[in-house]
PDB file of N, CA and C in Angstrom:
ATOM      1  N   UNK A   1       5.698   5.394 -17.597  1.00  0.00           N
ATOM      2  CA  UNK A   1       5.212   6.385 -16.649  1.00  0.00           C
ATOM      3  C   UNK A   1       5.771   7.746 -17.046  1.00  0.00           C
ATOM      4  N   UNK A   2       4.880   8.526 -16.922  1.00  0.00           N
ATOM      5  CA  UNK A   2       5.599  10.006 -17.218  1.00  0.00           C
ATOM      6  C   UNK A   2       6.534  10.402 -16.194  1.00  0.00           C
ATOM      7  N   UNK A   3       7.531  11.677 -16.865  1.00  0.00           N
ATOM      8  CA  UNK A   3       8.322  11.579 -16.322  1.00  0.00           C
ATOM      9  C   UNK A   3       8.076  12.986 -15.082  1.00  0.00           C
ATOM     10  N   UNK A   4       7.071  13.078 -15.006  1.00  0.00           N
ATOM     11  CA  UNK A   4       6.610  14.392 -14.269  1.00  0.00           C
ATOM     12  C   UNK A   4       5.861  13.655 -13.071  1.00  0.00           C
ATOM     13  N   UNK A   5       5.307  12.617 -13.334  1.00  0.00           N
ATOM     14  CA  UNK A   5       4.940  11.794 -12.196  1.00  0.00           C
ATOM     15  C   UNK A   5       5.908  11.702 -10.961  1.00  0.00           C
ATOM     16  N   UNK A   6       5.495  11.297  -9.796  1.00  0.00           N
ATOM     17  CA  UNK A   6       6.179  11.221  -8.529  1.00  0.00           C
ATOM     18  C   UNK A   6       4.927  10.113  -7.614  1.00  0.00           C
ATOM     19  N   UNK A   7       5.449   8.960  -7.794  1.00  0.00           N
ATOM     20  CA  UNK A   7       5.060   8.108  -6.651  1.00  0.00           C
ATOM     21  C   UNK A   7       5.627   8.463  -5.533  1.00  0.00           C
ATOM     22  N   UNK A   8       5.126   8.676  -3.903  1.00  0.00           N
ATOM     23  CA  UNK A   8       5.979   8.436  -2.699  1.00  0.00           C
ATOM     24  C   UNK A   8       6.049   7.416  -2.444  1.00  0.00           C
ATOM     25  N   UNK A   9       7.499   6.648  -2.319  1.00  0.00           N
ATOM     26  CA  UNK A   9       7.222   5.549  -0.953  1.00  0.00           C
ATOM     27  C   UNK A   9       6.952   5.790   0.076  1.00  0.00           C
ATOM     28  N   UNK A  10       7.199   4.054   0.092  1.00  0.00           N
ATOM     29  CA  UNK A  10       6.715   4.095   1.685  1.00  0.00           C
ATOM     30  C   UNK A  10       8.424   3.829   2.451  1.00  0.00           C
ATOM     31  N   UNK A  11       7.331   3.644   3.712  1.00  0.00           N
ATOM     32  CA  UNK A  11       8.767   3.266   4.349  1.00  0.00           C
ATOM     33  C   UNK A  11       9.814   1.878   4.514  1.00  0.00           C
ATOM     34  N   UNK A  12       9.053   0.794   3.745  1.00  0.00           N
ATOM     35  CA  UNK A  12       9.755  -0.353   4.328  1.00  0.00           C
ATOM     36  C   UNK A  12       9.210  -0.861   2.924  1.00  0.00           C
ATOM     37  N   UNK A  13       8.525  -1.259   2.530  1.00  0.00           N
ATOM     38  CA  UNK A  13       8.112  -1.843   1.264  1.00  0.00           C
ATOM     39  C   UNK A  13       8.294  -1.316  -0.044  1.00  0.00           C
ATOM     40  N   UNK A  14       8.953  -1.811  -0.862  1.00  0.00           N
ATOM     41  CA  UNK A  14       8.639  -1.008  -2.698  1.00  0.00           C
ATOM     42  C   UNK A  14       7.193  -1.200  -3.013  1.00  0.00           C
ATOM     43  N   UNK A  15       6.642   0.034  -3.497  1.00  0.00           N
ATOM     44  CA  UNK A  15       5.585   0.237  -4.471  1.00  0.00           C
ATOM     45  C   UNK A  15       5.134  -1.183  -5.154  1.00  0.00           C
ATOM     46  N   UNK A  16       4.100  -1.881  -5.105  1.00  0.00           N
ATOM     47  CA  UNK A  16       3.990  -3.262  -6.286  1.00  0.00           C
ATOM     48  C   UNK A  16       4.014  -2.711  -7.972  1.00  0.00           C
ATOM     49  N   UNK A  17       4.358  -3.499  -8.455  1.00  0.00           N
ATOM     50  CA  UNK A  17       3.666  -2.492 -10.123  1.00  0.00           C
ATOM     51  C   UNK A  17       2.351  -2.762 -10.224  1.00  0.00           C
ATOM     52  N   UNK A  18       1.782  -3.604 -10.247  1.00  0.00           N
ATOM     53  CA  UNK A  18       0.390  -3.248 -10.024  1.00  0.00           C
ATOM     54  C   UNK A  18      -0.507  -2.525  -9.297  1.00  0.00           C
ATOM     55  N   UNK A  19       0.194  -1.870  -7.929  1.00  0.00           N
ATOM     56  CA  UNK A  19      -0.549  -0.835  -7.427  1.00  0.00           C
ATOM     57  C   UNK A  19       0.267   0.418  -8.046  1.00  0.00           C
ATOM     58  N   UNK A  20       1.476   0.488  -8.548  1.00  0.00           N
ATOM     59  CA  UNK A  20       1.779   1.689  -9.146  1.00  0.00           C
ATOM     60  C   UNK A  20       0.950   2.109 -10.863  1.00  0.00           C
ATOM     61  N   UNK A  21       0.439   0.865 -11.594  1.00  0.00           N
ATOM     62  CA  UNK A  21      -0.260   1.218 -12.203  1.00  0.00           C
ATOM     63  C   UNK A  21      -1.872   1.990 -11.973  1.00  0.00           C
ATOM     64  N   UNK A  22      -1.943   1.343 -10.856  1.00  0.00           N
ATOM     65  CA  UNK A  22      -3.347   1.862 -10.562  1.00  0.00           C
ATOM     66  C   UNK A  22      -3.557   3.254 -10.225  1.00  0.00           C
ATOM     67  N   UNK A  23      -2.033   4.018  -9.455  1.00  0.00           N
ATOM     68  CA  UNK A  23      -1.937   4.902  -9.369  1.00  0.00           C
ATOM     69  C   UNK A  23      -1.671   5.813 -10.226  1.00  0.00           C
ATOM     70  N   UNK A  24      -0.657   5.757 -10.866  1.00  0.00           N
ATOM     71  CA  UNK A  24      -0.367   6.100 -12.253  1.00  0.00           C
ATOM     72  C   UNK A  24      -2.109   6.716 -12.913  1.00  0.00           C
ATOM     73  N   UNK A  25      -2.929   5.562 -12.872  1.00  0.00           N
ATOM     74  CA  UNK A  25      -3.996   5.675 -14.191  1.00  0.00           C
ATOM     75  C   UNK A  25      -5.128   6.686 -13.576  1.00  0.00           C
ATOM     76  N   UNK A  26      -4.799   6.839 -11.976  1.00  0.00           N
ATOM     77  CA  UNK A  26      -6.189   7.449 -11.586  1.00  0.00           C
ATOM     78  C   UNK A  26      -5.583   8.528 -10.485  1.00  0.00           C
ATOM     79  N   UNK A  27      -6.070   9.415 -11.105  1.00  0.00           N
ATOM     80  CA  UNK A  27      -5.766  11.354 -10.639  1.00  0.00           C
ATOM     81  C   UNK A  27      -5.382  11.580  -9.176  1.00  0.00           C
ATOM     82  N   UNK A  28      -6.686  11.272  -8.757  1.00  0.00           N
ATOM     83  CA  UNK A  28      -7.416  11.353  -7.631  1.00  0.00           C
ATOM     84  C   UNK A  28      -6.951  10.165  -6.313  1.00  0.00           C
ATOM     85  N   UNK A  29      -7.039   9.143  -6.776  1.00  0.00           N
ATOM     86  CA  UNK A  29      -6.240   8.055  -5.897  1.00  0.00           C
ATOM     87  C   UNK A  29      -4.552   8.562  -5.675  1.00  0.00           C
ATOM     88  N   UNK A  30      -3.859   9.117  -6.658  1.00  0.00           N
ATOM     89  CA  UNK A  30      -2.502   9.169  -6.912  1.00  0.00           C
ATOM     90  C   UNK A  30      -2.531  10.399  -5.903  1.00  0.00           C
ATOM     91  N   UNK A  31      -3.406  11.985  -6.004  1.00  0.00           N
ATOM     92  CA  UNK A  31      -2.899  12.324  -4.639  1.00  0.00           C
ATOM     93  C   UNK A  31      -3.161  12.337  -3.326  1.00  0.00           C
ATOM     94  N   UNK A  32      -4.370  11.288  -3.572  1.00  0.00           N
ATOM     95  CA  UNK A  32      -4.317  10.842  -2.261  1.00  0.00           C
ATOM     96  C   UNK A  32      -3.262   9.863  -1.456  1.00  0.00           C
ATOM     97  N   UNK A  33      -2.718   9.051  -2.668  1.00  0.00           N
ATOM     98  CA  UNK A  33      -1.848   8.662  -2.133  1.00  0.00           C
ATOM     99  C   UNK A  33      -0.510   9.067  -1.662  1.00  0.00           C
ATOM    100  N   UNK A  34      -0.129  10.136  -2.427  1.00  0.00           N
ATOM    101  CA  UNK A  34       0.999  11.010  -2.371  1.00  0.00           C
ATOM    102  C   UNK A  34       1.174  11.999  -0.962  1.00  0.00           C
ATOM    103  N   UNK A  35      -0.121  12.208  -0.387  1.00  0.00           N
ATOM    104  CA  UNK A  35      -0.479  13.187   0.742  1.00  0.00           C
ATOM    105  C   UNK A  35      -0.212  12.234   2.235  1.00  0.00           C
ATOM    106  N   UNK A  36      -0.409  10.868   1.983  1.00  0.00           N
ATOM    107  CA  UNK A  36      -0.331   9.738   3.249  1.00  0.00           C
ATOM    108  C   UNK A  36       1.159   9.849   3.371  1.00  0.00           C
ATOM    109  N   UNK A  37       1.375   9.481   4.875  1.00  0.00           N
ATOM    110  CA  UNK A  37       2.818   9.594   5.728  1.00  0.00           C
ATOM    111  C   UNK A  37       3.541   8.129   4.838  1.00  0.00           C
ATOM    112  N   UNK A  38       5.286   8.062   4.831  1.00  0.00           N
ATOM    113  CA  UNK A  38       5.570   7.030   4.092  1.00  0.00           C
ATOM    114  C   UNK A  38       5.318   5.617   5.109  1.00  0.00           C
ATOM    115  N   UNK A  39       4.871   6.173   7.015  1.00  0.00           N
ATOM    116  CA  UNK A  39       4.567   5.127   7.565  1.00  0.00           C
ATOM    117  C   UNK A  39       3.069   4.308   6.740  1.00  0.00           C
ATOM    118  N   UNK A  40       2.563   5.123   6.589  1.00  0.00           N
ATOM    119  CA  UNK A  40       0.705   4.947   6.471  1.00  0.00           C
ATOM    120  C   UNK A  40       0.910   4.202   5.041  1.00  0.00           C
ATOM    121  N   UNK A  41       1.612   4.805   4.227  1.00  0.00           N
ATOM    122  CA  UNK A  41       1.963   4.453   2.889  1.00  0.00           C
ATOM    123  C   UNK A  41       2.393   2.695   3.000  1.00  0.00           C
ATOM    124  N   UNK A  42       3.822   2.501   3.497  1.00  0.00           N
ATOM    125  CA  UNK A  42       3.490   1.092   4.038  1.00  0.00           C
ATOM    126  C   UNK A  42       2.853   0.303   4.704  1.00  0.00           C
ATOM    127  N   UNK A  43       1.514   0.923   5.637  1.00  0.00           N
ATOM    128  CA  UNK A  43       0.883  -0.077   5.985  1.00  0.00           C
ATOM    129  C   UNK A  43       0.028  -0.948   4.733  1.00  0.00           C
ATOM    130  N   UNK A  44      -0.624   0.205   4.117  1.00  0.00           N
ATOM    131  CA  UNK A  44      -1.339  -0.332   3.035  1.00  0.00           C
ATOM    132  C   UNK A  44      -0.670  -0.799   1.800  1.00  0.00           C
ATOM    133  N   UNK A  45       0.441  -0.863   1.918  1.00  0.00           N
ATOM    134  CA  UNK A  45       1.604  -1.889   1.139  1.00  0.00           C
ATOM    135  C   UNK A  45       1.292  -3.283   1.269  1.00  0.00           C
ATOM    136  N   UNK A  46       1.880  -3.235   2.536  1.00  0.00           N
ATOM    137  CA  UNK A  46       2.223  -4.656   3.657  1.00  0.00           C
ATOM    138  C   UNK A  46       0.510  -5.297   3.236  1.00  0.00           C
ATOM    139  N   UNK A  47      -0.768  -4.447   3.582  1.00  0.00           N
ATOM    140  CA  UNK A  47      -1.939  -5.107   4.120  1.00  0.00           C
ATOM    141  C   UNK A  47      -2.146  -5.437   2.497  1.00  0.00           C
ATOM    142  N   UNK A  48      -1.599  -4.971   1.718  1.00  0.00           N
ATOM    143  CA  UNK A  48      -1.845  -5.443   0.364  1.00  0.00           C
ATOM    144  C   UNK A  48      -1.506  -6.799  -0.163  1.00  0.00           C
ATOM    145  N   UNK A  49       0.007  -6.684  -0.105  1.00  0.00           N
ATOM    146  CA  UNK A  49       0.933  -8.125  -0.711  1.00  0.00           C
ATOM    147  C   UNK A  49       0.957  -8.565   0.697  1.00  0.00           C
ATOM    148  N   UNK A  50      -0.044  -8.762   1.586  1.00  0.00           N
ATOM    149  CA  UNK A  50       0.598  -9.718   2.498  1.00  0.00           C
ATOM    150  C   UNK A  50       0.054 -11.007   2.388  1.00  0.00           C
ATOM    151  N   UNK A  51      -1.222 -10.939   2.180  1.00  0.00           N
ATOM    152  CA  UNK A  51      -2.037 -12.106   1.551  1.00  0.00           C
ATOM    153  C   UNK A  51      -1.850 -13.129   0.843  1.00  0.00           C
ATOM    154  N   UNK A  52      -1.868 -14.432   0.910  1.00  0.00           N
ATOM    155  CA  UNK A  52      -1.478 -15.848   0.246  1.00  0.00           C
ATOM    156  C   UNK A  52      -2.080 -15.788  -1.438  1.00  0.00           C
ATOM    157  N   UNK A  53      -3.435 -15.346  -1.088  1.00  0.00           N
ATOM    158  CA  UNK A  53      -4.220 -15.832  -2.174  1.00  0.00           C
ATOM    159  C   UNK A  53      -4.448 -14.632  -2.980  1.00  0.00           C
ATOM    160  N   UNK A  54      -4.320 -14.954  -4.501  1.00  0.00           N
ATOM    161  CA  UNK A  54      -4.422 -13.877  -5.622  1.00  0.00           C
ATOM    162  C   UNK A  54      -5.963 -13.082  -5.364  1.00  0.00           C
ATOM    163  N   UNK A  55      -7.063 -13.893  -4.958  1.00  0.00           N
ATOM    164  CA  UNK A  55      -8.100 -13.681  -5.284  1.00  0.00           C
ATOM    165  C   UNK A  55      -8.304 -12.583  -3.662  1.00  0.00           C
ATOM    166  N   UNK A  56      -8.028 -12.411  -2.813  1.00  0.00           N
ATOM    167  CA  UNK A  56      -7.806 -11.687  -1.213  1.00  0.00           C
ATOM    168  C   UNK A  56      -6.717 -10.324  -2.087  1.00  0.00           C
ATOM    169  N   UNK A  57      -5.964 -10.428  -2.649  1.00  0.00           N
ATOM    170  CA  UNK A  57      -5.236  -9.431  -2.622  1.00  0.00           C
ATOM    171  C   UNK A  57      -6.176  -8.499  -3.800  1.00  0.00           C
ATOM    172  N   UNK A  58      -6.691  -8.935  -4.928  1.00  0.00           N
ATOM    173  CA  UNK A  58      -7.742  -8.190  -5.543  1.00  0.00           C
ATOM    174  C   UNK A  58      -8.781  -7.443  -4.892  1.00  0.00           C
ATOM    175  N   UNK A  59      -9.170  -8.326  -4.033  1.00  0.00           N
ATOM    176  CA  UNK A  59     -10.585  -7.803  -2.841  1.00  0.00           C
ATOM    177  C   UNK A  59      -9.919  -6.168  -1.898  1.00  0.00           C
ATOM    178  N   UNK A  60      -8.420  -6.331  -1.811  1.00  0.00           N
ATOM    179  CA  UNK A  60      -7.863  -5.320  -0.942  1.00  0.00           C
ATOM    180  C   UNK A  60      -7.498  -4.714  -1.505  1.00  0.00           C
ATOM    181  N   UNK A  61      -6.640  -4.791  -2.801  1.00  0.00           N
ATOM    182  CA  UNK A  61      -7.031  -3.411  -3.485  1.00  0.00           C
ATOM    183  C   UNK A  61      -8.083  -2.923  -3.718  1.00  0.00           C
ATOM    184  N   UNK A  62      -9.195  -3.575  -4.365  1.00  0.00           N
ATOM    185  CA  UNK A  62     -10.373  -2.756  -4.431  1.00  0.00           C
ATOM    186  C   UNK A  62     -10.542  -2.075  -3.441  1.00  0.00           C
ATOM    187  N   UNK A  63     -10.853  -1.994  -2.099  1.00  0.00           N
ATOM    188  CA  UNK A  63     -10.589  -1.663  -0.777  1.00  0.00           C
ATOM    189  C   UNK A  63     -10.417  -0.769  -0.222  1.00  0.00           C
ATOM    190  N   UNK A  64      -8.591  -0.771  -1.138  1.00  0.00           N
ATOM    191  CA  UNK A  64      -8.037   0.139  -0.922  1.00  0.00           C
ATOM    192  C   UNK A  64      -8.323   1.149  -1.526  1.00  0.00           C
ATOM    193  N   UNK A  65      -8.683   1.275  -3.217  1.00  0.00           N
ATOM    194  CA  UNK A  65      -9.211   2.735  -3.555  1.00  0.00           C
ATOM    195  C   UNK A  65     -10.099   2.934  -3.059  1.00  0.00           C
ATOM    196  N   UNK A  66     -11.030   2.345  -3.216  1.00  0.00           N
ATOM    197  CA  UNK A  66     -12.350   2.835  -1.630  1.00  0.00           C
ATOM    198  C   UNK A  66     -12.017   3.339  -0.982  1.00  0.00           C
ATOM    199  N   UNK A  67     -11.439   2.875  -0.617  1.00  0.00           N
ATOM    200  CA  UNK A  67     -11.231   3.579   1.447  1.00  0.00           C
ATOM    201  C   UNK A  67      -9.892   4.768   0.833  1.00  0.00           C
ATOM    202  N   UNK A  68      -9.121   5.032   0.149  1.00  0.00           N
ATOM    203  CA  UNK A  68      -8.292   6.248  -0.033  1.00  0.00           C
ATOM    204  C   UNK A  68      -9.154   7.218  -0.379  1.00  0.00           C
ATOM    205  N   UNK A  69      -9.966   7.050  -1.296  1.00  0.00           N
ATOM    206  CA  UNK A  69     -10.577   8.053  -2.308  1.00  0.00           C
ATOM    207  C   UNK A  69     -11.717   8.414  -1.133  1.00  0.00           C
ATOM    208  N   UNK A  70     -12.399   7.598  -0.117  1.00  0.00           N
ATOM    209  CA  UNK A  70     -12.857   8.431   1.082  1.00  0.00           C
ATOM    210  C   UNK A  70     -12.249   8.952   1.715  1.00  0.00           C
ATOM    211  N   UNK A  71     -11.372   9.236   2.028  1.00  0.00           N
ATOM    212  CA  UNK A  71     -10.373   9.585   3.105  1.00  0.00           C
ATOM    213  C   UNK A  71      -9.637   8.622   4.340  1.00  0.00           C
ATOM    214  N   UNK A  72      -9.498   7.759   4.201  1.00  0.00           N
ATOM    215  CA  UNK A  72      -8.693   6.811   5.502  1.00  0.00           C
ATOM    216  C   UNK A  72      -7.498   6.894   4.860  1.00  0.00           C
ATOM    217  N   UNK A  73      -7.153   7.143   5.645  1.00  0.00           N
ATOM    218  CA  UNK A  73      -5.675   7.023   5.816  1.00  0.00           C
ATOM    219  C   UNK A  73      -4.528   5.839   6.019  1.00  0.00           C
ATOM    220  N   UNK A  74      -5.272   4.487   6.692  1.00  0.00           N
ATOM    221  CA  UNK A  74      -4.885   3.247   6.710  1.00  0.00           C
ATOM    222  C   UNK A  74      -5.901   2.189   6.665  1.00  0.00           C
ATOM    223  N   UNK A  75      -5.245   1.319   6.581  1.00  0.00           N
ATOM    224  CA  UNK A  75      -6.520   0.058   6.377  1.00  0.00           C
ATOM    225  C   UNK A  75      -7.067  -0.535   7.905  1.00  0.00           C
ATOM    226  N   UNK A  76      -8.334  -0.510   7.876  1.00  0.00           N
ATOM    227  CA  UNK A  76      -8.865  -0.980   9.411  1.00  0.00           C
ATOM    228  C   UNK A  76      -8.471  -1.708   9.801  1.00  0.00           C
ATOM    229  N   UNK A  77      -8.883  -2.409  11.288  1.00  0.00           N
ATOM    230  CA  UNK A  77      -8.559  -3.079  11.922  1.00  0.00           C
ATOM    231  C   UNK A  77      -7.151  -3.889  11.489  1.00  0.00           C
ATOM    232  N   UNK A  78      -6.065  -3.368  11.095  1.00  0.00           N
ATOM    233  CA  UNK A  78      -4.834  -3.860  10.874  1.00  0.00           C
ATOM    234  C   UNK A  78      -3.437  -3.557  12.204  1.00  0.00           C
ATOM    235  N   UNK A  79      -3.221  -4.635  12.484  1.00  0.00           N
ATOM    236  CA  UNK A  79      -2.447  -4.410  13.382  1.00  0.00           C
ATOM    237  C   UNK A  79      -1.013  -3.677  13.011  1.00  0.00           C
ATOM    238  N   UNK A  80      -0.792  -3.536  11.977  1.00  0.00           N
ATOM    239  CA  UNK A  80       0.622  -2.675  11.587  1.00  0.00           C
ATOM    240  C   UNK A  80       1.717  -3.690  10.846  1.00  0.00           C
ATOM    241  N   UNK A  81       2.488  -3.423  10.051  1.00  0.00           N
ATOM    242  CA  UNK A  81       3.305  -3.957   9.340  1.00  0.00           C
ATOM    243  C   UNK A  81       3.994  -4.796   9.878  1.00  0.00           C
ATOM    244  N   UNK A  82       4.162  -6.200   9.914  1.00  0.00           N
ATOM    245  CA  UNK A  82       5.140  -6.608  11.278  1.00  0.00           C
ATOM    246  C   UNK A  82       6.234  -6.666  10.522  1.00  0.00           C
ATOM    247  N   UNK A  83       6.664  -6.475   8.990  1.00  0.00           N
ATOM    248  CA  UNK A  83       7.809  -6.414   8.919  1.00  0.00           C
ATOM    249  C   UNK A  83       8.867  -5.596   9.248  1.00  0.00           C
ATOM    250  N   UNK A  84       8.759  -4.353   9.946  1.00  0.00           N
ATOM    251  CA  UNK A  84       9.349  -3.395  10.625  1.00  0.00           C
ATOM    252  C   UNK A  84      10.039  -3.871  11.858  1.00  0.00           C
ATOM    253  N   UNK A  85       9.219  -4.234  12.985  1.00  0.00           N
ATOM    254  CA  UNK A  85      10.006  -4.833  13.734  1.00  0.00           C
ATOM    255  C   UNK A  85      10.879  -5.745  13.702  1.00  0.00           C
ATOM    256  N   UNK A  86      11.872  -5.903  14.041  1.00  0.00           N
ATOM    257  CA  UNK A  86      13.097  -6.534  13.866  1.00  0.00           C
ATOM    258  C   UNK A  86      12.917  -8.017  14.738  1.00  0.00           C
ATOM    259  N   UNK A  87      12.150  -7.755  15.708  1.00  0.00           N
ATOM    260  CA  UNK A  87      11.892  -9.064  16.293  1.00  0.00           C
ATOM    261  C   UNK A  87      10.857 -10.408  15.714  1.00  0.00           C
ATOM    262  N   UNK A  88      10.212  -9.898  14.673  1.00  0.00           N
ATOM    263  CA  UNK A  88       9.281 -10.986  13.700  1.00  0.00           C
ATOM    264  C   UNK A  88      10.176 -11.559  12.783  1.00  0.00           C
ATOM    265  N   UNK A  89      11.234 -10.937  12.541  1.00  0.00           N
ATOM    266  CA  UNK A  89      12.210 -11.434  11.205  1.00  0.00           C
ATOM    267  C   UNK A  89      11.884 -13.101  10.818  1.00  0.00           C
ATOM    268  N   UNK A  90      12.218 -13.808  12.391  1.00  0.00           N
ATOM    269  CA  UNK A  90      11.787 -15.006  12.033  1.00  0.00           C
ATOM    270  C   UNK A  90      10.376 -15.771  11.248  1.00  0.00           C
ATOM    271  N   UNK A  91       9.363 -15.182  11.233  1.00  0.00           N
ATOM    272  CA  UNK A  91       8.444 -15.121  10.847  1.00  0.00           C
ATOM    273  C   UNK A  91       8.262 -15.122   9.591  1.00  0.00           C
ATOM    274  N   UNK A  92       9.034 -14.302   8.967  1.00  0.00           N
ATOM    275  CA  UNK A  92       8.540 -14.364   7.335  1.00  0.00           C
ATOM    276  C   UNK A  92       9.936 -14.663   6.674  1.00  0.00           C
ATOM    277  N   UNK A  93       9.604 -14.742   5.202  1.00  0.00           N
ATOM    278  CA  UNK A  93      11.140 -15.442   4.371  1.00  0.00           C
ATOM    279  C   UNK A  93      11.512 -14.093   3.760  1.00  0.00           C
ATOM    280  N   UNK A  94      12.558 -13.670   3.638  1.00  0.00           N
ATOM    281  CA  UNK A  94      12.959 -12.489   2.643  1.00  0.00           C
ATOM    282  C   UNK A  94      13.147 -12.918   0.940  1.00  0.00           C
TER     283      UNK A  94
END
């Protein structure tokens, strides 16, 4: 990655490398992504890698440059990251 580049995080999740490549490779996605809050930034983290299946998480990235490169700001009908709240902990494995 160049060294003039600047991914933002987000707030609760690291960057995947596969969505940092994608960003990296494309202009236009990268400042759109750079302009989203680091909340908004992790939703579409979370709604990314949250998915079981390889073949669902392809479908949401695609998705996702869609829907950035129009302008949304988060991914629809998503109820919000539940890894933030402290009370789901039980819920998922670290």
């Amino acid at each position: 990655m160049d060294a003039k580049i600047k991914i933002e995080e987000s707030a609760y999740h690291p960057i995947p490398e596969f969505l940092m490549e994608v960003l990296v490779n494309h202009a236009s996605l990268f400042v759109k992504w750079n302009a989203l809050t680091p909340i908004a930034r992790n939703e579409w983290i979370c709604w990314l890698t949250i998915p079981k299946k390889e073949e669902t998480r392809k479908e949401r990235l695609s998705r996702l440059i869609n829907d950035l490169l129009n302008g949304k700001k988060r991914p629809c009908c998503w109820p919000g990251c539940p890894h933030r709240n402290p009370n789901n902990a039980k819920w998922f494995k670290k």
